[in-house]
PDB file of N, CA and C in Angstrom:
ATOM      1  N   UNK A   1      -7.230 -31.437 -21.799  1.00  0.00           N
ATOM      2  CA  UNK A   1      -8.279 -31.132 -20.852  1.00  0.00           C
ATOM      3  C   UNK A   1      -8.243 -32.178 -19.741  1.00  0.00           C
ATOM      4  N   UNK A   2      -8.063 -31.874 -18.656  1.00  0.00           N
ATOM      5  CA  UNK A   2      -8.640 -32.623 -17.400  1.00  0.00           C
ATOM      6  C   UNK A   2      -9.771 -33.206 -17.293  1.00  0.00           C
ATOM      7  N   UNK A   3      -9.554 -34.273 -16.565  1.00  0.00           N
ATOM      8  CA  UNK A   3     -11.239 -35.230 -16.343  1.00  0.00           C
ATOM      9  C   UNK A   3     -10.807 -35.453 -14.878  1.00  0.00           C
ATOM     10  N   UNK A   4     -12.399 -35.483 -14.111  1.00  0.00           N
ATOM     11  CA  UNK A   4     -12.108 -35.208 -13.116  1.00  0.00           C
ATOM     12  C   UNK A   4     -13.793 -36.144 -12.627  1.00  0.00           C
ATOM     13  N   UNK A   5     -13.159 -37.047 -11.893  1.00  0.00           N
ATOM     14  CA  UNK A   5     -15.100 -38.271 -11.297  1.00  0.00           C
ATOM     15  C   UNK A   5     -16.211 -37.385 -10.482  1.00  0.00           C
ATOM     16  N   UNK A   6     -17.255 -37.816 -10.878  1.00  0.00           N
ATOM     17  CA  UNK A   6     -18.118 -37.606 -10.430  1.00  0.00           C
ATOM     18  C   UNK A   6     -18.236 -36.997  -8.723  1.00  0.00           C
ATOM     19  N   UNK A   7     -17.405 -37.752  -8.649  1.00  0.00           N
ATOM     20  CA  UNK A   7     -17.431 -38.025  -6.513  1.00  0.00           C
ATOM     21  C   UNK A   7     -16.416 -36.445  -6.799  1.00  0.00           C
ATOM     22  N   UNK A   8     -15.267 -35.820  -7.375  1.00  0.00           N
ATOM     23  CA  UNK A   8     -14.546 -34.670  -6.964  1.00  0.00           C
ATOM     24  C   UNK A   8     -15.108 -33.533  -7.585  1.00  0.00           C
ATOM     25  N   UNK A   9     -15.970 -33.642  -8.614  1.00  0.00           N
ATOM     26  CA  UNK A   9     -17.319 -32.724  -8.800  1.00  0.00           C
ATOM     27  C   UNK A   9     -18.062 -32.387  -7.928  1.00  0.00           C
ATOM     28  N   UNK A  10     -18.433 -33.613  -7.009  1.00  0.00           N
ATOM     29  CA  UNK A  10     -19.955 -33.343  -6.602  1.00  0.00           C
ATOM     30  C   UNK A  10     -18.955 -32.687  -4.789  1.00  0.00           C
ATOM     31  N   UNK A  11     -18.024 -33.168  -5.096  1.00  0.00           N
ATOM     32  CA  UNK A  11     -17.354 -32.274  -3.621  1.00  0.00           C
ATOM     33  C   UNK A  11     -17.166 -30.513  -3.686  1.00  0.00           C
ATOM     34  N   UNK A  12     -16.663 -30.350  -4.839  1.00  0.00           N
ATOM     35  CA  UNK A  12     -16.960 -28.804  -5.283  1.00  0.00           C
ATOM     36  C   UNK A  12     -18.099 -28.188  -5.343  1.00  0.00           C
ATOM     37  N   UNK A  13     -19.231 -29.128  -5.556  1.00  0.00           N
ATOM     38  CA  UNK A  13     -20.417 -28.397  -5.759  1.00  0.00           C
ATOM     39  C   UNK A  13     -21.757 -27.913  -4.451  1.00  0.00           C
ATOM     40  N   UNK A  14     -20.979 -29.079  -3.752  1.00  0.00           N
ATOM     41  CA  UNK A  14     -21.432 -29.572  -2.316  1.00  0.00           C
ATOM     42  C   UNK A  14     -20.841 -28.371  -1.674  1.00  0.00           C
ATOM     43  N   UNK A  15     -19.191 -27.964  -1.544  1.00  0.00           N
ATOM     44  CA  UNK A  15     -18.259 -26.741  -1.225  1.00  0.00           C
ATOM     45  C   UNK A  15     -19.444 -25.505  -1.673  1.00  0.00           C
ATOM     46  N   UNK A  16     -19.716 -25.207  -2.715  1.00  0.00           N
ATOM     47  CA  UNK A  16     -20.051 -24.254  -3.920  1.00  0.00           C
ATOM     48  C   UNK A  16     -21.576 -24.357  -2.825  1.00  0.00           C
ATOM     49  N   UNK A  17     -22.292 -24.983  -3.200  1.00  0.00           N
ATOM     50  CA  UNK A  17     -23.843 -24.979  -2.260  1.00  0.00           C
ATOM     51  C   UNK A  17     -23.616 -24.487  -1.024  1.00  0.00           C
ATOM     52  N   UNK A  18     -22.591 -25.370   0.102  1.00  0.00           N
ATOM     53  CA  UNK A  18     -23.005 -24.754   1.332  1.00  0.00           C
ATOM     54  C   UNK A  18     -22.343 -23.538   1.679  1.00  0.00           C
ATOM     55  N   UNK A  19     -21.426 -23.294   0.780  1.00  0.00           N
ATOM     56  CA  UNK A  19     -20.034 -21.491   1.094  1.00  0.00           C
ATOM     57  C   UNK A  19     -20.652 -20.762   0.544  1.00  0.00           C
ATOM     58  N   UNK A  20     -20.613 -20.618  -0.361  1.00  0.00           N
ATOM     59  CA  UNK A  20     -21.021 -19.831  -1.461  1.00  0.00           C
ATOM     60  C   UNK A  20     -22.450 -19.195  -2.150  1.00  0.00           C
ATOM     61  N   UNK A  21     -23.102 -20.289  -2.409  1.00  0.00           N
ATOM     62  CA  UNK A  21     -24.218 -20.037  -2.915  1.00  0.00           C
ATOM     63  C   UNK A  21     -25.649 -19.073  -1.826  1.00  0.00           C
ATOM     64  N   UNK A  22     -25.395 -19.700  -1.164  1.00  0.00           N
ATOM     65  CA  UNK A  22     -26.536 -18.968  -0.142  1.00  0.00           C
ATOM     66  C   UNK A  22     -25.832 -17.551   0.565  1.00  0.00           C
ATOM     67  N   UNK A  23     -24.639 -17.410   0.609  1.00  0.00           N
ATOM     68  CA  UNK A  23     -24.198 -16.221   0.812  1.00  0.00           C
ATOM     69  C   UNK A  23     -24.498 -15.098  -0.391  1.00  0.00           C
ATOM     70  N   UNK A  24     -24.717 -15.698  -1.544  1.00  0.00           N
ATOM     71  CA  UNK A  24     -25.022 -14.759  -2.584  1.00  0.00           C
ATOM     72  C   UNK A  24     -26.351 -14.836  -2.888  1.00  0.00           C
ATOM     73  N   UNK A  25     -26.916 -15.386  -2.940  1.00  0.00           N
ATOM     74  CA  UNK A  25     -28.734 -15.280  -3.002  1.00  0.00           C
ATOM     75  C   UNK A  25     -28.835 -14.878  -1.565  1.00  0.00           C
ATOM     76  N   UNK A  26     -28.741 -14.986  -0.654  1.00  0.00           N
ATOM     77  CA  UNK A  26     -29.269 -14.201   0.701  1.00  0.00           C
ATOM     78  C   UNK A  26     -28.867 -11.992   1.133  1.00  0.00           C
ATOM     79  N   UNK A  27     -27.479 -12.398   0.753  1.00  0.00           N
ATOM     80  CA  UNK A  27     -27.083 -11.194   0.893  1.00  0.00           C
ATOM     81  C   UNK A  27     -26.354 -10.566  -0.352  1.00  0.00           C
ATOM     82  N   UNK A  28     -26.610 -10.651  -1.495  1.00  0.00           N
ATOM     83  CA  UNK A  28     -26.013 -10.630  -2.807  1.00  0.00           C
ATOM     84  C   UNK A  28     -24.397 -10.526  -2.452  1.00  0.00           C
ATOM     85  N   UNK A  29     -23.731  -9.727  -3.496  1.00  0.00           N
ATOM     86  CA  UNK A  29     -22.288  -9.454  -2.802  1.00  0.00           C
ATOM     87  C   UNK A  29     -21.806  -8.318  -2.798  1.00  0.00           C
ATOM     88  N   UNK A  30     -22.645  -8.015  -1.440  1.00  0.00           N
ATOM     89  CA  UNK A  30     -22.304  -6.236  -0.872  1.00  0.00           C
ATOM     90  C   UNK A  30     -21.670  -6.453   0.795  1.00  0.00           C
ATOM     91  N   UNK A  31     -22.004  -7.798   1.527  1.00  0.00           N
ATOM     92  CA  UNK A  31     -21.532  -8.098   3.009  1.00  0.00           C
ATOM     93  C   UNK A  31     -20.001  -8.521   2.873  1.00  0.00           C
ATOM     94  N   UNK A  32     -19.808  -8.278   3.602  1.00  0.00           N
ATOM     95  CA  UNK A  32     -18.062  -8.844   3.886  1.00  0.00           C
ATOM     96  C   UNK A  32     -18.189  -9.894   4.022  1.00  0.00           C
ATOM     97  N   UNK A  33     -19.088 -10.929   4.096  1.00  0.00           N
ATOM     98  CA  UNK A  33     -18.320 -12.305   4.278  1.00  0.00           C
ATOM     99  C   UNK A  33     -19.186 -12.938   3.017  1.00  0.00           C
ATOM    100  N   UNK A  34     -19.620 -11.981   1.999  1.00  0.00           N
ATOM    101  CA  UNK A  34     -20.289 -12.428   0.811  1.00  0.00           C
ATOM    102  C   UNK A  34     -18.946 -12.876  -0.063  1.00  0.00           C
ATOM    103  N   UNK A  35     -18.117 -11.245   0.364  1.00  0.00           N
ATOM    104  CA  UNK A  35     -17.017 -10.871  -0.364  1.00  0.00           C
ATOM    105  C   UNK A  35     -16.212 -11.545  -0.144  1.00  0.00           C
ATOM    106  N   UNK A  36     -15.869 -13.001   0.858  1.00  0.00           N
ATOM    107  CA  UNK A  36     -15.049 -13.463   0.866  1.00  0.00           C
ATOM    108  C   UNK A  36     -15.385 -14.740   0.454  1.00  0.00           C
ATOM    109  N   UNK A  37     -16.590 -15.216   0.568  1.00  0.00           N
ATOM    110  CA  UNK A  37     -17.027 -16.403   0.185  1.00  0.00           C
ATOM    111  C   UNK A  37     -16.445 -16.975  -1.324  1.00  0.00           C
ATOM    112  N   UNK A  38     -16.541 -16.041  -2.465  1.00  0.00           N
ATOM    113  CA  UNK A  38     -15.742 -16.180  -3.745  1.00  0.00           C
ATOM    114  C   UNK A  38     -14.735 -16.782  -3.948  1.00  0.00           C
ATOM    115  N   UNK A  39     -13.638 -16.028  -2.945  1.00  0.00           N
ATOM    116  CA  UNK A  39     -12.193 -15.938  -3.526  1.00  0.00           C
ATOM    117  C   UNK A  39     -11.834 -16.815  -2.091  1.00  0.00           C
ATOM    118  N   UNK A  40     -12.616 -17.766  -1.548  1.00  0.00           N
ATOM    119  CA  UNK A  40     -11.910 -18.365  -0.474  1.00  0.00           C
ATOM    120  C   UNK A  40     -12.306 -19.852  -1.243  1.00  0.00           C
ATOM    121  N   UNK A  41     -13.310 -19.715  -1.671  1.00  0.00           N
ATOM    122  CA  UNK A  41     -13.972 -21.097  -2.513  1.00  0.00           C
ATOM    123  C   UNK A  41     -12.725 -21.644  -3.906  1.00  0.00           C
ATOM    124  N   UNK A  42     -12.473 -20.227  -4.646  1.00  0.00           N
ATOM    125  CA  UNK A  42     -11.333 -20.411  -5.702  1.00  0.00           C
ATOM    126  C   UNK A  42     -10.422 -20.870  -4.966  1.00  0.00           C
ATOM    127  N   UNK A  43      -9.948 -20.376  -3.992  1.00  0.00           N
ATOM    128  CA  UNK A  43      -8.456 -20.910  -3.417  1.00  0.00           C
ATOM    129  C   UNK A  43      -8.850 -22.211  -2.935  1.00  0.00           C
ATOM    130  N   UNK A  44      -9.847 -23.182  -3.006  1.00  0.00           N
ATOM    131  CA  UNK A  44      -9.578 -24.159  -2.129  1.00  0.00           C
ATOM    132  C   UNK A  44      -9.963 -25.218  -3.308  1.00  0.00           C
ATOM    133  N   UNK A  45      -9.434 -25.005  -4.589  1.00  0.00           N
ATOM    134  CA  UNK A  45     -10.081 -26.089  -5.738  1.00  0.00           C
ATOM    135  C   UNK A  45      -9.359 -25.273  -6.729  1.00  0.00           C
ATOM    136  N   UNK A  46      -8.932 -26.407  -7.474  1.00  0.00           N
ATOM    137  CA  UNK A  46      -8.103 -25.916  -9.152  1.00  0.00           C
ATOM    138  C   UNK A  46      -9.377 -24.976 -10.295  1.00  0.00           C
ATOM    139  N   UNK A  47      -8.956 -23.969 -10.942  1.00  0.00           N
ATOM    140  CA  UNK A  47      -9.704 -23.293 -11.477  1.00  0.00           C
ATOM    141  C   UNK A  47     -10.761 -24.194 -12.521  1.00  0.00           C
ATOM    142  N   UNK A  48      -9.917 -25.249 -13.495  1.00  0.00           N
ATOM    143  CA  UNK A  48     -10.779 -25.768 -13.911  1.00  0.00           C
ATOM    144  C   UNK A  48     -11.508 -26.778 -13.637  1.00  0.00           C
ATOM    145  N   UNK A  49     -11.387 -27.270 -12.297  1.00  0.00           N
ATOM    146  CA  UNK A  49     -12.263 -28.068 -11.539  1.00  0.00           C
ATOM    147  C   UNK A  49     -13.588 -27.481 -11.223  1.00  0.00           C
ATOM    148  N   UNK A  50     -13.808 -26.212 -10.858  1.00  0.00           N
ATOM    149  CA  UNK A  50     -14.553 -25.469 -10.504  1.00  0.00           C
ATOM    150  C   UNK A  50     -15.339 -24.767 -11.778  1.00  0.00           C
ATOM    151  N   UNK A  51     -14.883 -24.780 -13.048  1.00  0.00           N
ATOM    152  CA  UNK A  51     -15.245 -24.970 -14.453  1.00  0.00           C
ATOM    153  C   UNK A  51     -16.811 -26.100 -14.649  1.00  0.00           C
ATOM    154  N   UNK A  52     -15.165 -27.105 -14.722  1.00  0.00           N
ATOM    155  CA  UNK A  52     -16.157 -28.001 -14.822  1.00  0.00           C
ATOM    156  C   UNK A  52     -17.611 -28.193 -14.118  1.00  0.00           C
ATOM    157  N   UNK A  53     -17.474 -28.366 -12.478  1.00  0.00           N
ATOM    158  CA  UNK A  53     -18.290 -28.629 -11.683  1.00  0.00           C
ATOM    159  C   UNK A  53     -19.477 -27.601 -11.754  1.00  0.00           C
ATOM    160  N   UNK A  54     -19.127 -26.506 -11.751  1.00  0.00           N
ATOM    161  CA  UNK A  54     -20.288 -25.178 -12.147  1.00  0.00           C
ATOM    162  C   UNK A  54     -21.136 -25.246 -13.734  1.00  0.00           C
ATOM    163  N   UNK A  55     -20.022 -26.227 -14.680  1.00  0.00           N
ATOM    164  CA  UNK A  55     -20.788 -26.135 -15.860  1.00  0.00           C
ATOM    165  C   UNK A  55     -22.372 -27.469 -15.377  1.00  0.00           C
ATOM    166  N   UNK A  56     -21.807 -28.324 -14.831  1.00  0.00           N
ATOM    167  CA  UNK A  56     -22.444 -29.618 -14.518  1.00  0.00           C
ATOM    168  C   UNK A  56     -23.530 -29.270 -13.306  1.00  0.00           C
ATOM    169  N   UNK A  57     -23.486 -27.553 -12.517  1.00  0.00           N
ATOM    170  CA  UNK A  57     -24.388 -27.551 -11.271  1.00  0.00           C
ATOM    171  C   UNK A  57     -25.569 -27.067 -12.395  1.00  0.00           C
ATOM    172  N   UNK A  58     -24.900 -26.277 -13.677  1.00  0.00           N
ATOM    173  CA  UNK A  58     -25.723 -25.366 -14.248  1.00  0.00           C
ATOM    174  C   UNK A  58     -27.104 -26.071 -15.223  1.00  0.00           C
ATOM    175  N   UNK A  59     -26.296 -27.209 -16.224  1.00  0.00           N
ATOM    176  CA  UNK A  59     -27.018 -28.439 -16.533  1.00  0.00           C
ATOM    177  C   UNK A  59     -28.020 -28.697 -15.727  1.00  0.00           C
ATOM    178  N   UNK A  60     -27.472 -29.585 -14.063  1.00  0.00           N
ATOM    179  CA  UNK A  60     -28.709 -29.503 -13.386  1.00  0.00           C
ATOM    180  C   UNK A  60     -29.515 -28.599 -13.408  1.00  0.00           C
ATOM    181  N   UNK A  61     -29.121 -27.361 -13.336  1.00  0.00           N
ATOM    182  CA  UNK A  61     -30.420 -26.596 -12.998  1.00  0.00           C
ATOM    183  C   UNK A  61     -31.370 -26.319 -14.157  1.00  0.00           C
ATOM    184  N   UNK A  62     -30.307 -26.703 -15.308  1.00  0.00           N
ATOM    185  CA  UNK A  62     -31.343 -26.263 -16.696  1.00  0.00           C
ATOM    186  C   UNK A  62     -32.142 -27.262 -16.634  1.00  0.00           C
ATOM    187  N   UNK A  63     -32.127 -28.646 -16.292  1.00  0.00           N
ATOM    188  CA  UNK A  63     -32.881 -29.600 -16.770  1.00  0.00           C
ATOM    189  C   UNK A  63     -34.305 -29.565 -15.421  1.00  0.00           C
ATOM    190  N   UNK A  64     -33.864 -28.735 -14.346  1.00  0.00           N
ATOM    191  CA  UNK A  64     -35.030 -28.832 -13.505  1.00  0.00           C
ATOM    192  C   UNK A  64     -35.634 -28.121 -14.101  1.00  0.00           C
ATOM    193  N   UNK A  65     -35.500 -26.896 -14.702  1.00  0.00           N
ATOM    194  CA  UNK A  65     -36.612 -25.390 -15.087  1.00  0.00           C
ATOM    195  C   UNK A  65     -37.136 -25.807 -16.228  1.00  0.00           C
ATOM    196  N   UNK A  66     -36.560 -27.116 -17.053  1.00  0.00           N
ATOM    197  CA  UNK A  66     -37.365 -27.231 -18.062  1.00  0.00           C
ATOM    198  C   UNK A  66     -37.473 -27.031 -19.616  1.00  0.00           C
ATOM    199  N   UNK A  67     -36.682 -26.091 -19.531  1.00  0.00           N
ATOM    200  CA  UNK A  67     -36.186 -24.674 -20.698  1.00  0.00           C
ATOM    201  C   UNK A  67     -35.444 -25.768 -21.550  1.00  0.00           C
ATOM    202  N   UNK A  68     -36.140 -26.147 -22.860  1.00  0.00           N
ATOM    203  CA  UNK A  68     -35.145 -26.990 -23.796  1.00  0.00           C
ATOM    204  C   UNK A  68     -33.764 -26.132 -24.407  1.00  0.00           C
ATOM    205  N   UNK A  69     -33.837 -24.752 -24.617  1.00  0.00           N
ATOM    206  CA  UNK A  69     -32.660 -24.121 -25.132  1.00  0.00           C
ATOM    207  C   UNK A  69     -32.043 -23.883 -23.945  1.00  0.00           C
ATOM    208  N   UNK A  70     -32.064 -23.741 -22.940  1.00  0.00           N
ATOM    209  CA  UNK A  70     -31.097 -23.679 -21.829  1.00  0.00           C
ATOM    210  C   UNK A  70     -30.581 -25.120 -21.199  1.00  0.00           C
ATOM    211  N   UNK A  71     -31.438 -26.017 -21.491  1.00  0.00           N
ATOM    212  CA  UNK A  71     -30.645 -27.620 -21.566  1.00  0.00           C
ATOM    213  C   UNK A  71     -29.589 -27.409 -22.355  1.00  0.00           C
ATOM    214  N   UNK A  72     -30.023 -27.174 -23.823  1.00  0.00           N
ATOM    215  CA  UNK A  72     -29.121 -27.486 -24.939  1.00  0.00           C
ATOM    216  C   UNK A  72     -28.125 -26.408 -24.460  1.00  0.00           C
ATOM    217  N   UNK A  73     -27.857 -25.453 -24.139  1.00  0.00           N
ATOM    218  CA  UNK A  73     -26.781 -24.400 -23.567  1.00  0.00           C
ATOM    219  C   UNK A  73     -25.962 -24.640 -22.819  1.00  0.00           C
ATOM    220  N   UNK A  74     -26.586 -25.202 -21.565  1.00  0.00           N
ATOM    221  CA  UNK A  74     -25.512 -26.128 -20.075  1.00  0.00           C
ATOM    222  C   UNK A  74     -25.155 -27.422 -21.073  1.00  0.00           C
ATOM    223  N   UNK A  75     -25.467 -27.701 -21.919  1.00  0.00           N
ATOM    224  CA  UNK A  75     -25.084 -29.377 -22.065  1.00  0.00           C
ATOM    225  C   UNK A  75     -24.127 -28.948 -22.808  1.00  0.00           C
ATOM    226  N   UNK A  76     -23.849 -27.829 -23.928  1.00  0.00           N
ATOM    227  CA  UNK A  76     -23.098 -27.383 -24.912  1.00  0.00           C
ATOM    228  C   UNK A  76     -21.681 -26.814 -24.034  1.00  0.00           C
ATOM    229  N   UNK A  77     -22.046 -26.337 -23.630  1.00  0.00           N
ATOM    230  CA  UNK A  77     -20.816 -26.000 -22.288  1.00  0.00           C
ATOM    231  C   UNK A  77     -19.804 -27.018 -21.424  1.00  0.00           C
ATOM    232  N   UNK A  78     -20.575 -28.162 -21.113  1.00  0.00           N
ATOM    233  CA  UNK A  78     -19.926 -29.691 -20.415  1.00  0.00           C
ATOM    234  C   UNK A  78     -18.875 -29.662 -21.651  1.00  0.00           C
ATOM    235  N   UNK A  79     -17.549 -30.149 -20.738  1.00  0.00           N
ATOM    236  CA  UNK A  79     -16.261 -30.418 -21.331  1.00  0.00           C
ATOM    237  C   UNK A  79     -15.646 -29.438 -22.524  1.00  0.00           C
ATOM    238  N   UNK A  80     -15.794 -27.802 -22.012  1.00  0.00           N
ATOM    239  CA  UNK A  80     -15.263 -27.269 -22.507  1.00  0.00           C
ATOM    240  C   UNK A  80     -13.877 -27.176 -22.288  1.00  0.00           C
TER     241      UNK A  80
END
Protein backbone atom coordinates (compact mmCIF):
# COMPACT_ATOMS: atom_id res chain seq x y z
CA UNK A 1 0.00 0.00 0.00
CA UNK A 2 1.13 3.54 -0.71
CA UNK A 3 1.53 6.32 1.89
CA UNK A 4 1.15 9.45 0.75
CA UNK A 5 1.70 13.19 3.46
CA UNK A 6 -0.69 15.04 4.55
CA UNK A 7 0.32 18.20 2.32
CA UNK A 8 -0.43 15.59 -1.20
CA UNK A 9 -3.81 14.66 0.40
CA UNK A 10 -4.89 17.85 1.29
CA UNK A 11 -3.86 18.96 -2.52
CA UNK A 12 -6.37 16.35 -3.90
CA UNK A 13 -8.92 17.33 -1.69
CA UNK A 14 -8.46 21.04 -2.16
CA UNK A 15 -8.53 19.77 -6.36
CA UNK A 16 -11.74 17.52 -5.25
CA UNK A 17 -13.51 20.79 -3.29
CA UNK A 18 -12.92 23.43 -5.81
CA UNK A 19 -13.54 20.98 -9.44
CA UNK A 20 -15.60 18.75 -8.44
CA UNK A 21 -17.58 18.95 -5.54
CA UNK A 22 -19.71 22.01 -6.12
CA UNK A 23 -20.26 21.01 -9.67
CA UNK A 24 -22.11 18.04 -8.22
CA UNK A 25 -24.12 19.44 -5.35
CA UNK A 26 -25.06 22.52 -7.55
CA UNK A 27 -25.95 20.85 -10.76
CA UNK A 28 -25.93 17.07 -9.85
CA UNK A 29 -24.44 15.12 -12.89
CA UNK A 30 -26.79 15.83 -15.72
CA UNK A 31 -24.63 19.35 -17.16
CA UNK A 32 -21.79 18.81 -19.39
CA UNK A 33 -19.28 20.27 -17.44
CA UNK A 34 -20.66 18.20 -14.33
CA UNK A 35 -19.83 15.33 -16.68
CA UNK A 36 -16.51 16.28 -17.09
CA UNK A 37 -15.57 17.42 -13.79
CA UNK A 38 -15.16 13.45 -12.70
CA UNK A 39 -13.06 12.03 -15.20
CA UNK A 40 -10.83 15.22 -15.58
CA UNK A 41 -10.18 15.17 -11.65
CA UNK A 42 -9.22 11.11 -12.06
CA UNK A 43 -6.85 11.95 -14.79
CA UNK A 44 -5.00 14.49 -12.88
CA UNK A 45 -4.07 12.19 -9.58
CA UNK A 46 -3.15 8.38 -9.17
CA UNK A 47 -6.33 6.32 -8.45
CA UNK A 48 -5.28 5.43 -5.09
CA UNK A 49 -4.31 8.77 -4.06
CA UNK A 50 -7.71 9.88 -4.63
CA UNK A 51 -8.78 6.67 -2.43
CA UNK A 52 -7.06 7.64 0.08
CA UNK A 53 -7.75 11.42 0.17
CA UNK A 54 -11.70 10.88 -0.30
CA UNK A 55 -11.52 8.21 2.49
CA UNK A 56 -9.83 11.09 4.84
CA UNK A 57 -12.45 14.10 3.20
CA UNK A 58 -15.17 11.50 4.34
CA UNK A 59 -13.79 11.01 8.11
CA UNK A 60 -13.86 14.74 8.16
CA UNK A 61 -17.15 14.96 7.38
CA UNK A 62 -18.23 12.11 9.70
CA UNK A 63 -16.66 13.69 12.62
CA UNK A 64 -18.42 17.18 11.85
CA UNK A 65 -22.17 15.51 11.71
CA UNK A 66 -21.43 13.83 14.78
CA UNK A 67 -22.80 10.33 13.94
CA UNK A 68 -20.55 7.91 16.21
CA UNK A 69 -21.24 4.86 13.68
CA UNK A 70 -20.37 6.87 10.72
CA UNK A 71 -17.05 8.05 12.56
CA UNK A 72 -16.39 4.47 13.26
CA UNK A 73 -17.17 3.73 9.30
CA UNK A 74 -14.81 6.66 7.67
CA UNK A 75 -12.17 5.73 10.29
CA UNK A 76 -12.61 1.86 9.37
CA UNK A 77 -12.04 2.70 5.76
CA UNK A 78 -8.53 5.00 6.34
CA UNK A 79 -5.68 2.84 4.91
CA UNK A 80 -7.53 0.48 3.08
Amino acid sequence: MASYTSAYLGQIVADYQANVEPLLLSEGATTPAALKAGPAFCGRWPQPAIKAALDALKTVYAVREGNPAAIAEAISNLGR
